[in-house]
C-alpha atoms as a PDB file:
ATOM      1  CA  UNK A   1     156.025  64.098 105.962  1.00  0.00           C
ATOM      2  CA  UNK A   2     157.641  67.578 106.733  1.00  0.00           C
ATOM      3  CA  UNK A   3     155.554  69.036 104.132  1.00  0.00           C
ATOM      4  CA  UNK A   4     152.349  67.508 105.490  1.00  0.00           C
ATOM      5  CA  UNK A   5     152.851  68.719 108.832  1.00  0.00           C
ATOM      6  CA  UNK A   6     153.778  72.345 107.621  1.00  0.00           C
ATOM      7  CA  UNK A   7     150.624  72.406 105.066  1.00  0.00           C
ATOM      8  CA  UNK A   8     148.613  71.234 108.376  1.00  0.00           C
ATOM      9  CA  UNK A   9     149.927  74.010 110.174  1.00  0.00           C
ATOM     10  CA  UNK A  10     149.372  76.263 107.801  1.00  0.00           C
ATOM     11  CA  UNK A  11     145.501  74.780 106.910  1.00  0.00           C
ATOM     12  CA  UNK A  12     145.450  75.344 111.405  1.00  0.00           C
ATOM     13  CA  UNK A  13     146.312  78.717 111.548  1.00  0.00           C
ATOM     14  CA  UNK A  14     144.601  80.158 108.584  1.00  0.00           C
ATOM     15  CA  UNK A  15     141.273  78.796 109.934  1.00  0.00           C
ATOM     16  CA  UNK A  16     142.004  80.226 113.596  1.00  0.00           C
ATOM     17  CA  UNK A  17     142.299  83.351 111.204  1.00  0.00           C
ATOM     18  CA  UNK A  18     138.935  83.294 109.789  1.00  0.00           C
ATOM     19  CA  UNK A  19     137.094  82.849 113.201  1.00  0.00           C
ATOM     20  CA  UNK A  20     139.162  85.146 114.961  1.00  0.00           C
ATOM     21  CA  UNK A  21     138.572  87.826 112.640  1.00  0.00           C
ATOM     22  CA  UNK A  22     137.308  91.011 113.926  1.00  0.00           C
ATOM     23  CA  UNK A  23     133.419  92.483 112.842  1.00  0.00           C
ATOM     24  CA  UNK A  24     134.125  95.419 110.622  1.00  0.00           C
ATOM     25  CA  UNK A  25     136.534  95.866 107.288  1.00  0.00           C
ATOM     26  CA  UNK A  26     135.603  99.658 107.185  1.00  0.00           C
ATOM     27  CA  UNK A  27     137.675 101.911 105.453  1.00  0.00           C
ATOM     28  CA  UNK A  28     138.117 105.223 106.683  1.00  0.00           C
ATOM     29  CA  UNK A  29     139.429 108.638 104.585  1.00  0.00           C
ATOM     30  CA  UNK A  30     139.490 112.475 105.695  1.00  0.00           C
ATOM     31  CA  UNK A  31     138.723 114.698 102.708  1.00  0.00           C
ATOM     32  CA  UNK A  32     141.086 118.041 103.615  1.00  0.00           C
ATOM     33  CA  UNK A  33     140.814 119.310 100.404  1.00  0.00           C
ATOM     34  CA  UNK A  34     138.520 122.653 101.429  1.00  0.00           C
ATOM     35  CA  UNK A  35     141.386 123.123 104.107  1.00  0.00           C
ATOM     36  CA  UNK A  36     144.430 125.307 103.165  1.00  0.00           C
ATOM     37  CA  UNK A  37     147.278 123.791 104.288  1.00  0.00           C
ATOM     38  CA  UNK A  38     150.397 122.768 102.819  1.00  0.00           C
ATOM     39  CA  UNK A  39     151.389 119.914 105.501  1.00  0.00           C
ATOM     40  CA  UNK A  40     148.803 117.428 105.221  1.00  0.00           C
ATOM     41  CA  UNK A  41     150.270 115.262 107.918  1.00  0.00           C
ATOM     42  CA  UNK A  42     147.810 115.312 110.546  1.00  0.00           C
ATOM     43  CA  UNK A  43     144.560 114.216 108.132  1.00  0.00           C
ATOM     44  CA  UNK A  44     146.701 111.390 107.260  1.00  0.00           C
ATOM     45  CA  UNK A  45     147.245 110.257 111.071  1.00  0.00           C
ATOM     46  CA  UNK A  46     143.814 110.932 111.510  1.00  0.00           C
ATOM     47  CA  UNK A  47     143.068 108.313 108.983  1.00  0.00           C
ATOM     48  CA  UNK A  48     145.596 105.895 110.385  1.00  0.00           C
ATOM     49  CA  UNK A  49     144.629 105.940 113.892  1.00  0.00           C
ATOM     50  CA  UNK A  50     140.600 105.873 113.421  1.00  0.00           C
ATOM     51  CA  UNK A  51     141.034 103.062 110.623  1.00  0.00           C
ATOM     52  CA  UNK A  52     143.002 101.126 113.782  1.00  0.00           C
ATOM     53  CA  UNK A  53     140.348 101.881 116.093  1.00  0.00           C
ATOM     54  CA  UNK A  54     137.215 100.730 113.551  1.00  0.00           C
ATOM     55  CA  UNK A  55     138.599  97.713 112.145  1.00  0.00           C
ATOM     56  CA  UNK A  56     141.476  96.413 115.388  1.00  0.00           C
ATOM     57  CA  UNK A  57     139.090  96.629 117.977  1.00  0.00           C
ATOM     58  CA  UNK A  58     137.195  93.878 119.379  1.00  0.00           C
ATOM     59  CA  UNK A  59     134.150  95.226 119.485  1.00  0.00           C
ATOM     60  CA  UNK A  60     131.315  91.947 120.184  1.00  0.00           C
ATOM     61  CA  UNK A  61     131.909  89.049 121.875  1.00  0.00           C
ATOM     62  CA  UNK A  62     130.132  87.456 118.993  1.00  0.00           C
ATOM     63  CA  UNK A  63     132.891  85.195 116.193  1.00  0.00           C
ATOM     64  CA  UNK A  64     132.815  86.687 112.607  1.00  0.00           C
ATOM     65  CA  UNK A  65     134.335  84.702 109.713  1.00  0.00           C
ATOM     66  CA  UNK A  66     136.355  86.651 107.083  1.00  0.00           C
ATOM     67  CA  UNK A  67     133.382  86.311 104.635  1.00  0.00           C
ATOM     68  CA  UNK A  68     131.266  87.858 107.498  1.00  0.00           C
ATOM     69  CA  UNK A  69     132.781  91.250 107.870  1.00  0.00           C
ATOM     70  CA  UNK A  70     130.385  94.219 107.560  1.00  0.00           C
ATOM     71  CA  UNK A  71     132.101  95.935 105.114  1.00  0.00           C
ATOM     72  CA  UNK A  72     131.675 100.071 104.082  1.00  0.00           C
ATOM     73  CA  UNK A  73     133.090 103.279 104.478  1.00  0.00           C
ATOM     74  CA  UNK A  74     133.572 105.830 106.741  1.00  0.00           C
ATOM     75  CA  UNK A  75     134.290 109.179 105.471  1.00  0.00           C
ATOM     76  CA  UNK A  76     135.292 112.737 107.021  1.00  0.00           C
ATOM     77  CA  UNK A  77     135.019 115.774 104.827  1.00  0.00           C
ATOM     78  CA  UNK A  78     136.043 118.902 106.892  1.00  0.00           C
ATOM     79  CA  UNK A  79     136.019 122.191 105.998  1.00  0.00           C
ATOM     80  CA  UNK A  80     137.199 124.853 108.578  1.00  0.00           C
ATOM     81  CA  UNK A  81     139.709 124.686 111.089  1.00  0.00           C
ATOM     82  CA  UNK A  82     137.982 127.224 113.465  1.00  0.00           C
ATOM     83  CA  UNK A  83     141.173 127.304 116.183  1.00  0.00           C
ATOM     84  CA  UNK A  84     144.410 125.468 116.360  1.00  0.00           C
ATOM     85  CA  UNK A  85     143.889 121.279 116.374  1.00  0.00           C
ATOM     86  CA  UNK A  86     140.099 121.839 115.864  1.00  0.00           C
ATOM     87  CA  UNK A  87     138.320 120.870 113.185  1.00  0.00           C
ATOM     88  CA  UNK A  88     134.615 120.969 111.814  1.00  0.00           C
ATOM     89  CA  UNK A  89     132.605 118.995 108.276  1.00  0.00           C
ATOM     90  CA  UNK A  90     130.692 116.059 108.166  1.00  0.00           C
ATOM     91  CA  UNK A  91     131.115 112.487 108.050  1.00  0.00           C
ATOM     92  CA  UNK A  92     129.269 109.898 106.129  1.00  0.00           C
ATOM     93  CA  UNK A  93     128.561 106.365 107.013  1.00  0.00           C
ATOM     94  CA  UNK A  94     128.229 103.497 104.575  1.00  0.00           C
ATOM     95  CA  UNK A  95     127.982  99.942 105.921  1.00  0.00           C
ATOM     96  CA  UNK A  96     126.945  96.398 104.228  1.00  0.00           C
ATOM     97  CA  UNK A  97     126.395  93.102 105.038  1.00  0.00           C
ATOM     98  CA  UNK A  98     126.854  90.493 103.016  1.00  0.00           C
ATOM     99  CA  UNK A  99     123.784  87.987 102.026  1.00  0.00           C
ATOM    100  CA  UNK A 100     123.404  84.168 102.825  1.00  0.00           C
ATOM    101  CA  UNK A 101     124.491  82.280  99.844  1.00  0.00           C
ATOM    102  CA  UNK A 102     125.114  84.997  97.475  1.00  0.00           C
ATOM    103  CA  UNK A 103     128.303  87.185  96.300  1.00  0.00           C
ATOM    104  CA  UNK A 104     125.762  90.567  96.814  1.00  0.00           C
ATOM    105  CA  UNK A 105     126.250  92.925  99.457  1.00  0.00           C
ATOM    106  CA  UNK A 106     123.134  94.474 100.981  1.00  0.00           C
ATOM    107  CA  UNK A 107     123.209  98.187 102.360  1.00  0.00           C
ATOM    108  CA  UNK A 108     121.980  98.391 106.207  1.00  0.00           C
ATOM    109  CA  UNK A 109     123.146 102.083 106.672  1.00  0.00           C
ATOM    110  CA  UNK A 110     124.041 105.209 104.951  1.00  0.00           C
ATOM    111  CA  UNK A 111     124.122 108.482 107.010  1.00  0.00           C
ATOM    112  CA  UNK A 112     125.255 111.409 106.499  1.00  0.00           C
ATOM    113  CA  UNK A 113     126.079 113.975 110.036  1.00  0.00           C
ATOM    114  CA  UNK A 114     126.649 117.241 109.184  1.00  0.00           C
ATOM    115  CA  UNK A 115     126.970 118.087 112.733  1.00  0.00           C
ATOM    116  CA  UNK A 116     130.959 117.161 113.291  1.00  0.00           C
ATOM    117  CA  UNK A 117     133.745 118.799 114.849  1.00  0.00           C
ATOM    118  CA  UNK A 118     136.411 117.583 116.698  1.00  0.00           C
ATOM    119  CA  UNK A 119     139.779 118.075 118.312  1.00  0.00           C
ATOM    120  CA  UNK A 120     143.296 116.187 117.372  1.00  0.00           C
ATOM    121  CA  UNK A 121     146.454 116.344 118.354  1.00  0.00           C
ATOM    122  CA  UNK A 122     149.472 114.855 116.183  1.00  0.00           C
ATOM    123  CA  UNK A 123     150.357 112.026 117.317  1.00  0.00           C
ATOM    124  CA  UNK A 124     147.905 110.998 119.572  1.00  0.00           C
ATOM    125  CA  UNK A 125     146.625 107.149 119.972  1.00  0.00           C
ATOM    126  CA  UNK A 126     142.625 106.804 120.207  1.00  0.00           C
ATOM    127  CA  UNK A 127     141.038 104.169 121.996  1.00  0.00           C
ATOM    128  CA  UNK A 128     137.562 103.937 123.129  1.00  0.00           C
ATOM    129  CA  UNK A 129     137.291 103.525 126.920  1.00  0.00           C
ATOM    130  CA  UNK A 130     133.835 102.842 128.033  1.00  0.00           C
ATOM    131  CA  UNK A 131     133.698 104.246 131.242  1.00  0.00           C
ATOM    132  CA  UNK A 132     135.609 107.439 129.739  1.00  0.00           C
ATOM    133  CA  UNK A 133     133.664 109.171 127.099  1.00  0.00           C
ATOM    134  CA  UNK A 134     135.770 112.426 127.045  1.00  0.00           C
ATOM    135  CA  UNK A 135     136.607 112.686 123.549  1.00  0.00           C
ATOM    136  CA  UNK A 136     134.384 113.745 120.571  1.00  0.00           C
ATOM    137  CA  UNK A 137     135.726 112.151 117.945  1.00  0.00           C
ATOM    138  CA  UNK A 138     136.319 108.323 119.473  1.00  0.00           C
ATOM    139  CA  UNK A 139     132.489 109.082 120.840  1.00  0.00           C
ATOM    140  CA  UNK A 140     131.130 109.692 117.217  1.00  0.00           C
ATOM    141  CA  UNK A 141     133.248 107.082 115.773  1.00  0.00           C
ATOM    142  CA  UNK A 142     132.286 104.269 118.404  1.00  0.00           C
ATOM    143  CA  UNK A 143     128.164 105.483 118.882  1.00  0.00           C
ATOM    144  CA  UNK A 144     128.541 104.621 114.517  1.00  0.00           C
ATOM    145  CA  UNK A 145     129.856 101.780 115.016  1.00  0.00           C
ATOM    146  CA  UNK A 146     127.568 100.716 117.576  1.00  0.00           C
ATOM    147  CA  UNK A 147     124.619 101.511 115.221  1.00  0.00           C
ATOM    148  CA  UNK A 148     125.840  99.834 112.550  1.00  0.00           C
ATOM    149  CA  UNK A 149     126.425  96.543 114.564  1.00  0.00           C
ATOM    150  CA  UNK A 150     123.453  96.577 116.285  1.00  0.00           C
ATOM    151  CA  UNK A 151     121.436  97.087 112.662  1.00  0.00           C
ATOM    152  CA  UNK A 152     123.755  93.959 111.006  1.00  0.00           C
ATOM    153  CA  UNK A 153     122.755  92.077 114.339  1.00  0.00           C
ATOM    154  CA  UNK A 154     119.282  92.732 114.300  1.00  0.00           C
ATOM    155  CA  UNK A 155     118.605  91.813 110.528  1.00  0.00           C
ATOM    156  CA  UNK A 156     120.243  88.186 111.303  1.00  0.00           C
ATOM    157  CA  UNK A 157     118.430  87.474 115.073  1.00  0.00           C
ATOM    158  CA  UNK A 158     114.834  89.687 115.980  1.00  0.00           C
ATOM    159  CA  UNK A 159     116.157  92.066 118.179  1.00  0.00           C
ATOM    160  CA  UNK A 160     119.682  90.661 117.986  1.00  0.00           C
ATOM    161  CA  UNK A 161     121.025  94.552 117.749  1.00  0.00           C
ATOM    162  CA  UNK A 162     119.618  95.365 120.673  1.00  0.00           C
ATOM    163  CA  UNK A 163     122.575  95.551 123.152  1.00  0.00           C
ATOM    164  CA  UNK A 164     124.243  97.931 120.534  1.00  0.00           C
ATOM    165  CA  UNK A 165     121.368 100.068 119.971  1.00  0.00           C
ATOM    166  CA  UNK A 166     121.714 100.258 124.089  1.00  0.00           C
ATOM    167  CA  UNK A 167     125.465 100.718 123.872  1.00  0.00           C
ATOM    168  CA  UNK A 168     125.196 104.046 120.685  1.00  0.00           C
ATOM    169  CA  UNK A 169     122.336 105.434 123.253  1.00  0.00           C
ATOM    170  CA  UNK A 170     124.974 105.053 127.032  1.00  0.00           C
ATOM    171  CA  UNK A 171     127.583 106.769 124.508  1.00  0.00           C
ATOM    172  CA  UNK A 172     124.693 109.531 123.707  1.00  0.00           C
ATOM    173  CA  UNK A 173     124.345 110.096 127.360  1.00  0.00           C
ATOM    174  CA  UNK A 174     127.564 110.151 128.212  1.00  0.00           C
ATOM    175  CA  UNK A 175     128.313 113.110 125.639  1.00  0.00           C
ATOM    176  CA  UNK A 176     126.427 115.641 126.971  1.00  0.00           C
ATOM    177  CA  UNK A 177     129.255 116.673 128.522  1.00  0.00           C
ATOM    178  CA  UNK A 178     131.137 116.958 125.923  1.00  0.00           C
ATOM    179  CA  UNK A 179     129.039 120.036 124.858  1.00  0.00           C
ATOM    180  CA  UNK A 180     129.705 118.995 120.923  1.00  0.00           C
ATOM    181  CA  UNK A 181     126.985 119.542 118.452  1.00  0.00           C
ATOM    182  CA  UNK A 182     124.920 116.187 117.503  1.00  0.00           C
ATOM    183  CA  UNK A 183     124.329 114.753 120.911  1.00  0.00           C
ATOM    184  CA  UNK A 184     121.516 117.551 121.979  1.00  0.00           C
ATOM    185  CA  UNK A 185     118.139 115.967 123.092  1.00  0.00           C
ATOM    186  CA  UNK A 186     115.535 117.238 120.804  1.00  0.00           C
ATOM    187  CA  UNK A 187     118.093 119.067 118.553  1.00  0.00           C
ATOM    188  CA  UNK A 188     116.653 117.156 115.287  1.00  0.00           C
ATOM    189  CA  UNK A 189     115.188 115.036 114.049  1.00  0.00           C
ATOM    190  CA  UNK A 190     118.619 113.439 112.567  1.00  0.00           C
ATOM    191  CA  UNK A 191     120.818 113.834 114.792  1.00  0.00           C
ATOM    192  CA  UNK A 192     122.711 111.092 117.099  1.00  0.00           C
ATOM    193  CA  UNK A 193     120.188 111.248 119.780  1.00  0.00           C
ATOM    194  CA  UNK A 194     117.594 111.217 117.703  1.00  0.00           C
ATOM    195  CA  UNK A 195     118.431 108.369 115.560  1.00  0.00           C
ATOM    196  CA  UNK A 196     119.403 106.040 119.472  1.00  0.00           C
ATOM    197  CA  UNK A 197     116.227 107.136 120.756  1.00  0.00           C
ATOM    198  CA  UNK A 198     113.916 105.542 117.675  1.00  0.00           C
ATOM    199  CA  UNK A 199     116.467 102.324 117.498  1.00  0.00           C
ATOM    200  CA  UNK A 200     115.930 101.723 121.172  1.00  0.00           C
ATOM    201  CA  UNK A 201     112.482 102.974 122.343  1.00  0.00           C
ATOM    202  CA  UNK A 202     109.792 100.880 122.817  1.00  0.00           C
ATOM    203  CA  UNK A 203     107.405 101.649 120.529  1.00  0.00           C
ATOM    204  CA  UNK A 204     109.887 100.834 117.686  1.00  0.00           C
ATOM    205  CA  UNK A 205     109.792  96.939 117.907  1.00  0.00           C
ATOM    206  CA  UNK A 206     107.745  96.984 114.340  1.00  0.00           C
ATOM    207  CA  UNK A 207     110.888  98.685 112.719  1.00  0.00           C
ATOM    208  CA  UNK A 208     113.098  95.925 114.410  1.00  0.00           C
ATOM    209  CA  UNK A 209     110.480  93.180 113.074  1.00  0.00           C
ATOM    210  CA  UNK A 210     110.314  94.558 109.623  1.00  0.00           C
ATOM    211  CA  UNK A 211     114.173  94.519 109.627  1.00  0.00           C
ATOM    212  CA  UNK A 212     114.605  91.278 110.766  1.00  0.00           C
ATOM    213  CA  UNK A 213     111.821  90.171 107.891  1.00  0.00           C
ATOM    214  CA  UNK A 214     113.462  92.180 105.420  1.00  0.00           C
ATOM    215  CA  UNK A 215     116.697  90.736 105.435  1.00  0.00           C
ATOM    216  CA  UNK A 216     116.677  87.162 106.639  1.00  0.00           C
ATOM    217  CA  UNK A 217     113.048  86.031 105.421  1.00  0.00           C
ATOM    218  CA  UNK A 218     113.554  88.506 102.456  1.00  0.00           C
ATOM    219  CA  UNK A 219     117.148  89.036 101.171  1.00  0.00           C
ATOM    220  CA  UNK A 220     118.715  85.910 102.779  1.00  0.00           C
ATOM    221  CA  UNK A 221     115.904  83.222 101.073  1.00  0.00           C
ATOM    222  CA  UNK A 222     116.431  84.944  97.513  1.00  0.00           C
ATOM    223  CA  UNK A 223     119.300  82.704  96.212  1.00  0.00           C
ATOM    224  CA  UNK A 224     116.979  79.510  97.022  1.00  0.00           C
ATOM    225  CA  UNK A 225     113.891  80.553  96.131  1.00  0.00           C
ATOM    226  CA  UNK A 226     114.085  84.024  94.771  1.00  0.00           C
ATOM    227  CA  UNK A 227     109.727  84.375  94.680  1.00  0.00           C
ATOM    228  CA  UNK A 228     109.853  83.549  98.349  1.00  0.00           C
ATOM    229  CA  UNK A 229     112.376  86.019  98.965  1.00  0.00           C
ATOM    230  CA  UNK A 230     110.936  88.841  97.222  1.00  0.00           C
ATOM    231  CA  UNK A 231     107.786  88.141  98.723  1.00  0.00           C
ATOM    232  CA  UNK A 232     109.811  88.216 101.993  1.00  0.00           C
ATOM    233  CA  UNK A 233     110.655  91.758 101.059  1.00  0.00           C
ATOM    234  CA  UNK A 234     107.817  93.434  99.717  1.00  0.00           C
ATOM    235  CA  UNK A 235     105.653  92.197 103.129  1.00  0.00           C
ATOM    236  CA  UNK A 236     107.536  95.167 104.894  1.00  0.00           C
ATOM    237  CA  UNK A 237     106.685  97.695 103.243  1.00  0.00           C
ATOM    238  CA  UNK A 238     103.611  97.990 105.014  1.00  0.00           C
ATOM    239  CA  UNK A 239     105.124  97.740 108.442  1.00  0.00           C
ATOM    240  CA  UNK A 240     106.918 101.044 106.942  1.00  0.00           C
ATOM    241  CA  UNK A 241     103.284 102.701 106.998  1.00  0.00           C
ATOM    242  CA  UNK A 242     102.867 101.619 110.674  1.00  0.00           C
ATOM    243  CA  UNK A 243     105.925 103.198 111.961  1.00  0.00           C
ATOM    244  CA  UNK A 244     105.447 106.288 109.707  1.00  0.00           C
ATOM    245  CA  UNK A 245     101.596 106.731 111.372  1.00  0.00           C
ATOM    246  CA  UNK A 246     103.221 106.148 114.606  1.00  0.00           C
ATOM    247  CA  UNK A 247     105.715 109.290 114.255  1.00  0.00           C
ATOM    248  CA  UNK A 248     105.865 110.706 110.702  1.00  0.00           C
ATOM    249  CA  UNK A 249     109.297 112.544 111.650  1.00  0.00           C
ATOM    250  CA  UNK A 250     110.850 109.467 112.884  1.00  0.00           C
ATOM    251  CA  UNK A 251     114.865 109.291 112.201  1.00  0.00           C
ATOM    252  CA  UNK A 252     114.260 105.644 111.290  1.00  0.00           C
ATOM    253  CA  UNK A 253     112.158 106.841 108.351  1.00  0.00           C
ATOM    254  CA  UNK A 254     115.284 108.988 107.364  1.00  0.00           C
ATOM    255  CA  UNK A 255     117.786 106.593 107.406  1.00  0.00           C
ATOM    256  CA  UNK A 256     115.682 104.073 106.015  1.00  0.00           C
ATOM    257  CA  UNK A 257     114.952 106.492 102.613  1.00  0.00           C
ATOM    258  CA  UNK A 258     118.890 107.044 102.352  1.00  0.00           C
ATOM    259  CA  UNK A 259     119.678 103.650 102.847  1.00  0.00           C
ATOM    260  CA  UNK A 260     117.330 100.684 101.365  1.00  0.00           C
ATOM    261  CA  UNK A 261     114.803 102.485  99.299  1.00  0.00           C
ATOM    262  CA  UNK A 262     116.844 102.169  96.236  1.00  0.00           C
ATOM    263  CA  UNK A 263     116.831  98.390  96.904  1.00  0.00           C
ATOM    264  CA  UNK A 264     113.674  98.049  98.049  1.00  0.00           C
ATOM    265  CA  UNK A 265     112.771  99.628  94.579  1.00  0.00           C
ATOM    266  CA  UNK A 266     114.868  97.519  92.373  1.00  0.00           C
ATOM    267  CA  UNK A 267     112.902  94.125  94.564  1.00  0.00           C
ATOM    268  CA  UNK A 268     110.332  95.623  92.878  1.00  0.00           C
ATOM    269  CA  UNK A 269     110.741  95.283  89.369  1.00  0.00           C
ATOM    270  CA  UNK A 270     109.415  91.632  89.364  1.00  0.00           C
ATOM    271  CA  UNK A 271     106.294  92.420  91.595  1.00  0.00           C
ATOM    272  CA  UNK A 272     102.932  92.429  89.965  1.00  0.00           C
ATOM    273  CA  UNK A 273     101.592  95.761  88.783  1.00  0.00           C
ATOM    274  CA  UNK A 274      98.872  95.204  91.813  1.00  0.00           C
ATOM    275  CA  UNK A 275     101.830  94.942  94.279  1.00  0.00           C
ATOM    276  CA  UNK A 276     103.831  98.318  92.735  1.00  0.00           C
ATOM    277  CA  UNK A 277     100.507 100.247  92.766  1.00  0.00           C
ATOM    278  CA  UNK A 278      99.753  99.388  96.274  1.00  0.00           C
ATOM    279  CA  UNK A 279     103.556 100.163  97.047  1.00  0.00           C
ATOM    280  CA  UNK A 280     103.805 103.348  95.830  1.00  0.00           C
ATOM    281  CA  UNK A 281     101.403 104.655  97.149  1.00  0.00           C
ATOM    282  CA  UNK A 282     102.411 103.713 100.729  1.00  0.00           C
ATOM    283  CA  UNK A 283     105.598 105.042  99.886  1.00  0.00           C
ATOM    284  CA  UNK A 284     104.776 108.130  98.127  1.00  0.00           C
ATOM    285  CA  UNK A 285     103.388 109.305 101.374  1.00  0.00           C
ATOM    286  CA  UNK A 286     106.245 108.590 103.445  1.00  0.00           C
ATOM    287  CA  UNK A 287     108.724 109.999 101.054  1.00  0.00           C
ATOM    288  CA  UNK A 288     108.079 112.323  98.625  1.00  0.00           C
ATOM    289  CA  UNK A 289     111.299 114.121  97.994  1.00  0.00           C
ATOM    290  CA  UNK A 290     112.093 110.453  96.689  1.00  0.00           C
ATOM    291  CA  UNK A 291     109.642 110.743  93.948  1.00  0.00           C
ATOM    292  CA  UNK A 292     112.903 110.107  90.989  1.00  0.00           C
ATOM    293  CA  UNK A 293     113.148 106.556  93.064  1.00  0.00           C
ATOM    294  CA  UNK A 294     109.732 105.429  93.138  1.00  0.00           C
ATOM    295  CA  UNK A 295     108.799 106.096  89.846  1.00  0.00           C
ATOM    296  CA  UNK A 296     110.438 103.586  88.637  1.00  0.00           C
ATOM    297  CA  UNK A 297     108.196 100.998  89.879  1.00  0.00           C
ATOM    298  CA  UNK A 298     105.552 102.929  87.752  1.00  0.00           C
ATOM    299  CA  UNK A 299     107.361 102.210  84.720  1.00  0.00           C
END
């Protein structure tokens, strides 16, 4: 009887674990290796503290199970320390979600900001206040975040990322006074503000359409009918067309390129030759430095 009870304790609190688990299992790493330094403490505090504030925060009221984690990467190469507990290099963004019903992970972003600098002092605790965007790095760190939730929301729900796309954009606003490179209205076409603008304008519901279509009438249908599900996938590619005719510079485009095309590509293999003619050369158009990707559906 003992045992019972402690085996239904156990069974209790492991399954209050899986629903109370938080939305991200993101692991973060700063690259010092251009920097030339012998004590190497501070990079690995760095890492410590922003792993705590990714992956310990709360960040949705929504419940994620342990199998529904976004998972990815989050990584800081710097490469000058231009004054005393200032840094500048780049960070890089990798996120996945995983897909209904099958052991694959599917890539919904991969970014790379070459516009990052920050300040950090040893030894001190970041936490991301809302109402008090006054430091650079916990801004960058929680406007990412906030793009990749609202992108793993919004390929599960149409338009289900929408209050995070809102939340990356209040963050954007709110740094301008930082006066930190990235934020700058009109500085790029891939830079923060750029990339919150297309994910929350209005003229970009036929991105959040395609998304949504993409993943859970594409992706998600694949492991029980996989021609259903490809079909599912290759219908977007049009939409891609629409939003490139729309605004041919659009960050969406960008991030898009650098984050599914690969994917998209492979979907492709098992599509008629009718379907990879008329893809590529929808997708030719919209990106030809990507020519090494697409020619494999001409193969």
């Amino acid at each position: 009887m003992k045992k019972l009870l402690v085996y239904i304790l156990f069974v209790v609190i492991s399954g209050f674990s899986l629903v109370r688990a938080q939305e991200l299992n993101m692991k973060v790493t700063v690259n010092s290796n251009q920097i030339q330094t012998t004590d190497k403490s501070v990079f690995t505090k760095i890492e410590e503290v922003l792993n705590q504030l990714v992956n310990d925060r709360k960040w949705t009221d929504a419940t994620f199970a342990s199998n529904e984690l976004i998972e990815g990467s989050i990584l800081i190469t710097l490469s000058e320390i231009p004054q005393e507990n200032s840094y500048k290099g780049e960070i890089q963004i990798i996120a996945n979600r995983p897909v209904y019903n099958a052991t694959y992970n599917t890539p919904i972003f991969n970014f790379r900001d070459t516009e990052f600098e920050f300040s950090y002092l040893l030894g001190e605790n970041l936490e991301y206040i809302e109402s008090n965007v006054n430091n650079n790095l916990v801004a960058v760190i929680a406007y990412y975040t906030y793009i990749v939730l609202g992108l793993d929301f919004d390929s599960f729900a149409l338009q289900g990322g929408k209050p995070y796309f809102e939340k990356a954009m209040e963050i954007v606003n709110a740094a301008q006074s930082l006066n930190a490179k990235g934020w700058a209205p009109f500085g790029g076409d891939r830079n923060r503000y750029a990339i919150a603008l297309a994910l929350t304008e209005e003229s970009s519901s036929v991105f959040h359409s395609m998304w949504y279509n993409f993943h859970r009438k594409g992706l998600d249908e694949m492991a029980a009918n996989p021609s259903r599900g490809r079909a599912g996938v290759i219908a977007t590619v049009p939409d891609l067309q629409t939003i490139y005719k729309a605004r041919p510079a659009s960050a969406i485009l960008s991030f898009y390129g650098d984050t599914k095309l690969d994917e998209l590509i492979n979907i492709y293999s098992e599509a008629t030759t009718e379907e990879k003619a008329e893809a590529y050369k929808i997708l030719q158009s919209i990106f030809p430095t990507k020519r090494y990707i697409l020619d494999k559906i001409k193969k």
